[in-house]
C-alpha atoms as a PDB file:
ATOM      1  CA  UNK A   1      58.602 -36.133 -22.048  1.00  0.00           C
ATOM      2  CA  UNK A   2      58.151 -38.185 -25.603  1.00  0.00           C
ATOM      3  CA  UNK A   3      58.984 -35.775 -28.320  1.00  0.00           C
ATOM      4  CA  UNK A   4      55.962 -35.576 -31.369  1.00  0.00           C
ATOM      5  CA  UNK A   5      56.808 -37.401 -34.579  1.00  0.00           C
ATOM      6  CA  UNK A   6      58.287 -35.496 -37.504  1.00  0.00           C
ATOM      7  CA  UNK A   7      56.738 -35.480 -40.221  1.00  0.00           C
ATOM      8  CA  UNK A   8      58.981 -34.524 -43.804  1.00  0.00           C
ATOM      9  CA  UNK A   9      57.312 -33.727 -46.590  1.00  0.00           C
ATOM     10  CA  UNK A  10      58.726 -32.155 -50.298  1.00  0.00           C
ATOM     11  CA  UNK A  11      56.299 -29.595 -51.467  1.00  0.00           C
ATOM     12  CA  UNK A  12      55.949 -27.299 -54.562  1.00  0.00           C
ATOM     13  CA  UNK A  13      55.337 -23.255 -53.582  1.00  0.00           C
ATOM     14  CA  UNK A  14      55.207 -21.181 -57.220  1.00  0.00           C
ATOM     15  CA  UNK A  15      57.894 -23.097 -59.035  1.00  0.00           C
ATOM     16  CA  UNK A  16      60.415 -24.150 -55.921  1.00  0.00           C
ATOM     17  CA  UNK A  17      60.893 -27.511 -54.094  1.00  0.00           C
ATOM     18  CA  UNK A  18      60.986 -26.953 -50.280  1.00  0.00           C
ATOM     19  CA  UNK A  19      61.171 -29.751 -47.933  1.00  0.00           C
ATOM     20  CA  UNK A  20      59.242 -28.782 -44.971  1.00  0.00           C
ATOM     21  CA  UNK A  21      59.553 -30.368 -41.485  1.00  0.00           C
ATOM     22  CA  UNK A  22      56.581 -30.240 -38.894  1.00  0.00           C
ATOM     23  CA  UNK A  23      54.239 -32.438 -36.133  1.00  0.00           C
ATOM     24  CA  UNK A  24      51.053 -32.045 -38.545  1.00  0.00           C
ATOM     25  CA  UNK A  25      50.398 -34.886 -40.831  1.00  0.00           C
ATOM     26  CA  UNK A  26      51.478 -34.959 -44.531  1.00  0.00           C
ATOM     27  CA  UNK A  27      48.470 -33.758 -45.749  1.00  0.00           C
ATOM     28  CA  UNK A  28      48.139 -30.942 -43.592  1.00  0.00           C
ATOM     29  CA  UNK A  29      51.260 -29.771 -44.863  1.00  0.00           C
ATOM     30  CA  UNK A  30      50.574 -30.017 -48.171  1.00  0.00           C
ATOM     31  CA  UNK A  31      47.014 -28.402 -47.822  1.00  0.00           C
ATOM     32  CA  UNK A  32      49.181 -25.864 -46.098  1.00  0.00           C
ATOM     33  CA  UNK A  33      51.536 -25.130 -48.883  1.00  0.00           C
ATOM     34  CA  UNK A  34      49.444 -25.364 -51.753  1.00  0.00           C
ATOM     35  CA  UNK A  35      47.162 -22.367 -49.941  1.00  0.00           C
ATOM     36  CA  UNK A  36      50.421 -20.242 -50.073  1.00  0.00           C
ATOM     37  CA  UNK A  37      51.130 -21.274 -53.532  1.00  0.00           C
ATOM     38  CA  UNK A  38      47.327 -20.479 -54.799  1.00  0.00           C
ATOM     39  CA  UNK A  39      47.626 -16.842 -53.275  1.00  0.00           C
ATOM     40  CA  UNK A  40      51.542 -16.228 -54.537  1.00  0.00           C
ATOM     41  CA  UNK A  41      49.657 -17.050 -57.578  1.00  0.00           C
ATOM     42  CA  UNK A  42      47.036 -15.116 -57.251  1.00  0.00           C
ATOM     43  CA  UNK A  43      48.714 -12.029 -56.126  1.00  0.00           C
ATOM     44  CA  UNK A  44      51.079 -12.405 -59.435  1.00  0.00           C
ATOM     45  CA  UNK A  45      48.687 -12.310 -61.709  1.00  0.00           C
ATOM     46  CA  UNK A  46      47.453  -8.814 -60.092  1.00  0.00           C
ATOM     47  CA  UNK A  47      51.070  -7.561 -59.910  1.00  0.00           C
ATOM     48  CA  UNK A  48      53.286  -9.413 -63.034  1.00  0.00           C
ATOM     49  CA  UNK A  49      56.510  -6.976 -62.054  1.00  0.00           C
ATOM     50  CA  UNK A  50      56.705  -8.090 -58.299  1.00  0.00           C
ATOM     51  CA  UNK A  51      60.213 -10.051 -58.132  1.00  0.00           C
ATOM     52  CA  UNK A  52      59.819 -13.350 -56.058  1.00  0.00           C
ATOM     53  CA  UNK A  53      60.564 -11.443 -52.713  1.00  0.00           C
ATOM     54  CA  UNK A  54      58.566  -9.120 -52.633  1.00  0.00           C
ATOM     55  CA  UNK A  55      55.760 -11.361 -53.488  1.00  0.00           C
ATOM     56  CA  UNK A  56      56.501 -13.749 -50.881  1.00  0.00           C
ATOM     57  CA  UNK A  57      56.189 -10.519 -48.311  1.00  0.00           C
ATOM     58  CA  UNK A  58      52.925  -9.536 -49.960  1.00  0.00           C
ATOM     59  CA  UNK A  59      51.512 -13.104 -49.789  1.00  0.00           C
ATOM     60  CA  UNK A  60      52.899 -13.249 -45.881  1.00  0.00           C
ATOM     61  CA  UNK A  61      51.254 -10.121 -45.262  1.00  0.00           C
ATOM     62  CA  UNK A  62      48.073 -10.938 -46.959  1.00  0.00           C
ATOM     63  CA  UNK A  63      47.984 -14.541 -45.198  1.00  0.00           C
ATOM     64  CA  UNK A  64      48.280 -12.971 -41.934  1.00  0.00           C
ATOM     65  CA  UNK A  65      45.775  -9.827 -42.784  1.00  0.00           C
ATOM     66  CA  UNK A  66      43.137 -13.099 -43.637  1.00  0.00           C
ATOM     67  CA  UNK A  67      44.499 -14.545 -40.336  1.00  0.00           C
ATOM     68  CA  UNK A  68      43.650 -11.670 -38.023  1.00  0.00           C
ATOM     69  CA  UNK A  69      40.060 -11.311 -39.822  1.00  0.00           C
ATOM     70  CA  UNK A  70      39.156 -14.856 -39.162  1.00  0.00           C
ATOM     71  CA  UNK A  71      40.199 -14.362 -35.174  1.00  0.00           C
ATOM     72  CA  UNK A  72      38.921 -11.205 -34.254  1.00  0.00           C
ATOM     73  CA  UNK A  73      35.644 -12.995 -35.706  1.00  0.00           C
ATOM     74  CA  UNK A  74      36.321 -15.678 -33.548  1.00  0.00           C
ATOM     75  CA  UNK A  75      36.993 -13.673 -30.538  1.00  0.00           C
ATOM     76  CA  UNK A  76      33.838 -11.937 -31.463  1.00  0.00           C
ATOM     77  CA  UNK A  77      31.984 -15.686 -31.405  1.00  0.00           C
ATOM     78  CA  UNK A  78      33.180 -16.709 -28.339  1.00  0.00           C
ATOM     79  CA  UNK A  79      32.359 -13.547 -26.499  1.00  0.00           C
ATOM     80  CA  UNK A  80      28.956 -13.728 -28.144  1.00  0.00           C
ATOM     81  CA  UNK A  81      28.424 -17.001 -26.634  1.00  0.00           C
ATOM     82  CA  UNK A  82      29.866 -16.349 -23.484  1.00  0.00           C
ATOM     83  CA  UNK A  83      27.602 -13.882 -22.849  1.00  0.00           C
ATOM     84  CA  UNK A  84      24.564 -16.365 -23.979  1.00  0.00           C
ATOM     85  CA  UNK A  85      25.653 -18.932 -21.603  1.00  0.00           C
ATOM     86  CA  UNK A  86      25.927 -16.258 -18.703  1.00  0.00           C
ATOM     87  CA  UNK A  87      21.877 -15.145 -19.215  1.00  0.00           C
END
């Protein structure tokens, strides 16, 4: 079985280098990182006192709140058109 290509790229989350390894392409990646940057960001502004911790929790638990939103609306889509297709 050939194993994917790894793709390394260096990328900038709220004020700290991490080099981040994955199968996506570069851009992906970075498109990827600089949406959890914008919302650390984001959520700082609304909460100055948060240490860099906690706001990395509240941004993972925010990110995955939007997550869950965007499937149950697609599980709601694809049911919708299931049931289309079967009258």
């Amino acid at each position: 079985m050939a194993e994917q290509q790894k793709t390394r790229v260096t990328v900038d989350i709220y004020g700290q280098q991490y080099t981040i390894v994955g199968t996506e392409s570069s851009s992906h990646i970075r498109l990827v990182a600089s949406i959890v940057d914008d919302k650390m960001r984001e959520i700082s502004e609304k909460n100055p006192t948060l240490d860099t911790s906690k706001l990395a929790v509240l941004t993972a638990v925010n990110i995955v709140h939007d997550y869950l939103k965007l499937k149950e609306e697609y599980d709601r889509l694809l049911q919708k058109l299931q049931k289309e297709k079967d009258e």
